[in-house]
C-alpha atoms as a PDB file:
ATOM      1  CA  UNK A   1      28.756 -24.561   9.323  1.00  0.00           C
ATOM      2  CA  UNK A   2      31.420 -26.963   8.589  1.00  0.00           C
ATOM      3  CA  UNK A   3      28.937 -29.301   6.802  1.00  0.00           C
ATOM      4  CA  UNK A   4      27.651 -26.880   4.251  1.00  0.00           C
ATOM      5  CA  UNK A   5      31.324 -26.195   3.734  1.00  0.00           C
ATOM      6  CA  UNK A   6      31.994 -29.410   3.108  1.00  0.00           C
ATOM      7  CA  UNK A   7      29.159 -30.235   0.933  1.00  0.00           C
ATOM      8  CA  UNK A   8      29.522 -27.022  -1.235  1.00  0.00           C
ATOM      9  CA  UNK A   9      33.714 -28.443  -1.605  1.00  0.00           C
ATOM     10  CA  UNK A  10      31.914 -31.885  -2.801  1.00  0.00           C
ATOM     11  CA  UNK A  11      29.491 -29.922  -5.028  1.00  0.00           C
ATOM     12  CA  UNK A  12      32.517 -28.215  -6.484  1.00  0.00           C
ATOM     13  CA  UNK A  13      34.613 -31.561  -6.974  1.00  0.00           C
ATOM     14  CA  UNK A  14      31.812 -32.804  -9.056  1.00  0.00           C
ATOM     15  CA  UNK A  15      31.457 -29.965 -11.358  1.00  0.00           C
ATOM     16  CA  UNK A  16      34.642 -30.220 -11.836  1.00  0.00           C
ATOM     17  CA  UNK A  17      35.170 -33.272 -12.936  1.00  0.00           C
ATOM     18  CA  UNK A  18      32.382 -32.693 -15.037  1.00  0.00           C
ATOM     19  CA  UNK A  19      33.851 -30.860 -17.038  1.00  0.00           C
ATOM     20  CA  UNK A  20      36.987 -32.157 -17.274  1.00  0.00           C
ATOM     21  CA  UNK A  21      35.104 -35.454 -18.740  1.00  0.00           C
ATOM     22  CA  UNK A  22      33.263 -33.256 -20.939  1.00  0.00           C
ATOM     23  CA  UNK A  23      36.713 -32.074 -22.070  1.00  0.00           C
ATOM     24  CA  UNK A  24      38.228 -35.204 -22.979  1.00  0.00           C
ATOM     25  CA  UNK A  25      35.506 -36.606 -24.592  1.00  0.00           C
ATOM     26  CA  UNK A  26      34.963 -33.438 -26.860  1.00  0.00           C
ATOM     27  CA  UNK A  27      38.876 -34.065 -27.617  1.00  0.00           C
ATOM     28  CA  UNK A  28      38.367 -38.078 -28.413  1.00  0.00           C
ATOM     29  CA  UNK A  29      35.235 -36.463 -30.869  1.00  0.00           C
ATOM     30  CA  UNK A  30      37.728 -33.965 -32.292  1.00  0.00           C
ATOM     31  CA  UNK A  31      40.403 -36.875 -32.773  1.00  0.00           C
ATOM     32  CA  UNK A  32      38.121 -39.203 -34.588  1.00  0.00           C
ATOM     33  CA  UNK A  33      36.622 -36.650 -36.678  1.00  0.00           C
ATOM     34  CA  UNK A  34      40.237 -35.674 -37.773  1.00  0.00           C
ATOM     35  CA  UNK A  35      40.816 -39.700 -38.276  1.00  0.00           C
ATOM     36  CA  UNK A  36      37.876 -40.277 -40.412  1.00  0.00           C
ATOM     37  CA  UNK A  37      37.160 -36.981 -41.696  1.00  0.00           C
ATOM     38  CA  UNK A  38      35.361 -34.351 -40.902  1.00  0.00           C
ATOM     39  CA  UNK A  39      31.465 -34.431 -41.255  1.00  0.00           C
ATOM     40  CA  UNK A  40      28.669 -31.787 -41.594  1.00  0.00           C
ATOM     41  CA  UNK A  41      25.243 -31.643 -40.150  1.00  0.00           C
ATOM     42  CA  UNK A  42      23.912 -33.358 -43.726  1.00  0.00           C
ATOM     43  CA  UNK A  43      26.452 -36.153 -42.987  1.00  0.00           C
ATOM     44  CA  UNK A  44      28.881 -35.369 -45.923  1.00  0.00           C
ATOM     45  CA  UNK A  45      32.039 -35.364 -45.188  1.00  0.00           C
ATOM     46  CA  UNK A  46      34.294 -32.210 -45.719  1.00  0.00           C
ATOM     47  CA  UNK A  47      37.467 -33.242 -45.970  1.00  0.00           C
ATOM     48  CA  UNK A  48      38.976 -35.315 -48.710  1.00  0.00           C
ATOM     49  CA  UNK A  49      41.061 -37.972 -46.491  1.00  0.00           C
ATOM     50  CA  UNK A  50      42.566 -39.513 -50.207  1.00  0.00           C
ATOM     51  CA  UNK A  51      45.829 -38.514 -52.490  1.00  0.00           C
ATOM     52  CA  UNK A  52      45.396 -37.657 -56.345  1.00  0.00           C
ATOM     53  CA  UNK A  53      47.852 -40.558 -56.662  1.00  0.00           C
ATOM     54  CA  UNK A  54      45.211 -42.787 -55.064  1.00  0.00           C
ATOM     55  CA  UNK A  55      42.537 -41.993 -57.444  1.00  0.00           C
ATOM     56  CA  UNK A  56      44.795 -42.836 -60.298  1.00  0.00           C
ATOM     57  CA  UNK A  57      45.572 -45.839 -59.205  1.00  0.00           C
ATOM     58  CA  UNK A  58      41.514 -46.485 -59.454  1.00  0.00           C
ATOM     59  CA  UNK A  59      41.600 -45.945 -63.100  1.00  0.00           C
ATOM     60  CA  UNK A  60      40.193 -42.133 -62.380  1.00  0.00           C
ATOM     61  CA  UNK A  61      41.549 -40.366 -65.830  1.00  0.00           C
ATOM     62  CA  UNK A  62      39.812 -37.218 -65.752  1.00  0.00           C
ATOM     63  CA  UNK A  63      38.682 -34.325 -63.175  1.00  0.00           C
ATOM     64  CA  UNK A  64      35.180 -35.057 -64.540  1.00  0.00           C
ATOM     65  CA  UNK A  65      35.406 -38.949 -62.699  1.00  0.00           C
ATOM     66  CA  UNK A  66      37.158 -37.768 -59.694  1.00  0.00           C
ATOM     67  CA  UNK A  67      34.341 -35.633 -59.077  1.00  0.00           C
ATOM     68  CA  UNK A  68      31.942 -38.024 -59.800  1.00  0.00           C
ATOM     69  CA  UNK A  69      33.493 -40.709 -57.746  1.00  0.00           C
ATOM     70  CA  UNK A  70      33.981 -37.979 -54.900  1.00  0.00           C
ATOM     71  CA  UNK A  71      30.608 -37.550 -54.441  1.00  0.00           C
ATOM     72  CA  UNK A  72      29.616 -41.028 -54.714  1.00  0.00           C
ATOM     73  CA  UNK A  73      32.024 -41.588 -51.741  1.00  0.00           C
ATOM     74  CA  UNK A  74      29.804 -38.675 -49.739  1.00  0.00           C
ATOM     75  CA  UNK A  75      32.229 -35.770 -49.882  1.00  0.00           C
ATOM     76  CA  UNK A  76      30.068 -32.049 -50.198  1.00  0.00           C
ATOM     77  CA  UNK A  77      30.655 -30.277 -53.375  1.00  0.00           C
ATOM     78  CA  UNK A  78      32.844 -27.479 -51.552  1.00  0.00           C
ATOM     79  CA  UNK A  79      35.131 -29.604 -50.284  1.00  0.00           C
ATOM     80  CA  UNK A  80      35.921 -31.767 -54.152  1.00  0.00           C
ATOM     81  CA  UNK A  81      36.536 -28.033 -55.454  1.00  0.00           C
ATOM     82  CA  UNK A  82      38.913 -27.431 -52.639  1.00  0.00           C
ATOM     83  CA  UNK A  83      41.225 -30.346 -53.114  1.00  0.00           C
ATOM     84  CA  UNK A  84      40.744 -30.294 -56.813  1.00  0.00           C
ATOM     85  CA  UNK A  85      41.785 -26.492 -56.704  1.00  0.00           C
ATOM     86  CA  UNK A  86      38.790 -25.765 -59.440  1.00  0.00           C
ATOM     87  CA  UNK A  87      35.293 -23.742 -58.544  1.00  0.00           C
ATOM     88  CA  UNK A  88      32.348 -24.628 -56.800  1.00  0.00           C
ATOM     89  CA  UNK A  89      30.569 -24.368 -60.147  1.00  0.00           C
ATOM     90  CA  UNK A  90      32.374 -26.631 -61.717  1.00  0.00           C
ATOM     91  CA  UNK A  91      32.028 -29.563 -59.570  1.00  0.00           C
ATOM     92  CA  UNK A  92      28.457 -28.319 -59.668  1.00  0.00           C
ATOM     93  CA  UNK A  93      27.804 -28.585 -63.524  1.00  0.00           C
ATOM     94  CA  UNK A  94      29.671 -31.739 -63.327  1.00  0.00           C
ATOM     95  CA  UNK A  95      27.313 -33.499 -61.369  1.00  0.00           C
ATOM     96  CA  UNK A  96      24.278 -31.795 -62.594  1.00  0.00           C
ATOM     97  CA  UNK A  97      24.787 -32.860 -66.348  1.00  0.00           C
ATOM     98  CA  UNK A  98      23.680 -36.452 -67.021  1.00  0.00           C
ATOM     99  CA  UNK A  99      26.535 -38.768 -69.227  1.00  0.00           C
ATOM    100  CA  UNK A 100      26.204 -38.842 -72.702  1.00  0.00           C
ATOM    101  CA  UNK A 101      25.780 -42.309 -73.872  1.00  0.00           C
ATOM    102  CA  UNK A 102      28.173 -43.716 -76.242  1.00  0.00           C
ATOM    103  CA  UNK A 103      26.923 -46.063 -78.686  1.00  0.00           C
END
């Protein structure tokens, strides 16, 4: 009897430190996520990791070219209309509309 004891306490030890490793490496996941920004299941990222003064100092003049350049740097619509505090729609019809050339 003291053997099956002994090998359900062993059985037990392992389960938990299971899960305790499956603890810390969901936190490390969670930590770099936070680092780098997070991502969705498409791969865009969902949180804008820059500063407005940061795209100025990339020559960005308008909302129309942050937008723009947003996207091109893989962040999802929602998240551009967040941290540029204007709607969905917006961003939307910004990237949507071709540029008119300028002769």
């Amino acid at each position: 009897m003291a053997k099956a004891q002994k090998v359900i306490k062993v059985e037990e030890d392992v389960v938990s430190h299971e899960d305790a490793v499956t603890a810390s490496v969901e936190q490390m996941v969670a930590d770099i996520l936070k680092e780098v920004g997070e991502v969705d299941a498409n791969g865009k990222k969902t949180k804008v990791g820059l500063t407005m003064e940061e795209l100025e100092a990339k020559g960005l003049k308008n909302k129309s070219q942050v937008i723009r350049f947003l996207d091109s740097e893989g962040y999802t619509r929602s998240s551009i209309a967040l941290f540029l505090n204007v709607r969905y729609q917006h961003v939307r019809n910004v990237l949507v509309t071709p540029l008119k050339r300028t002769a």
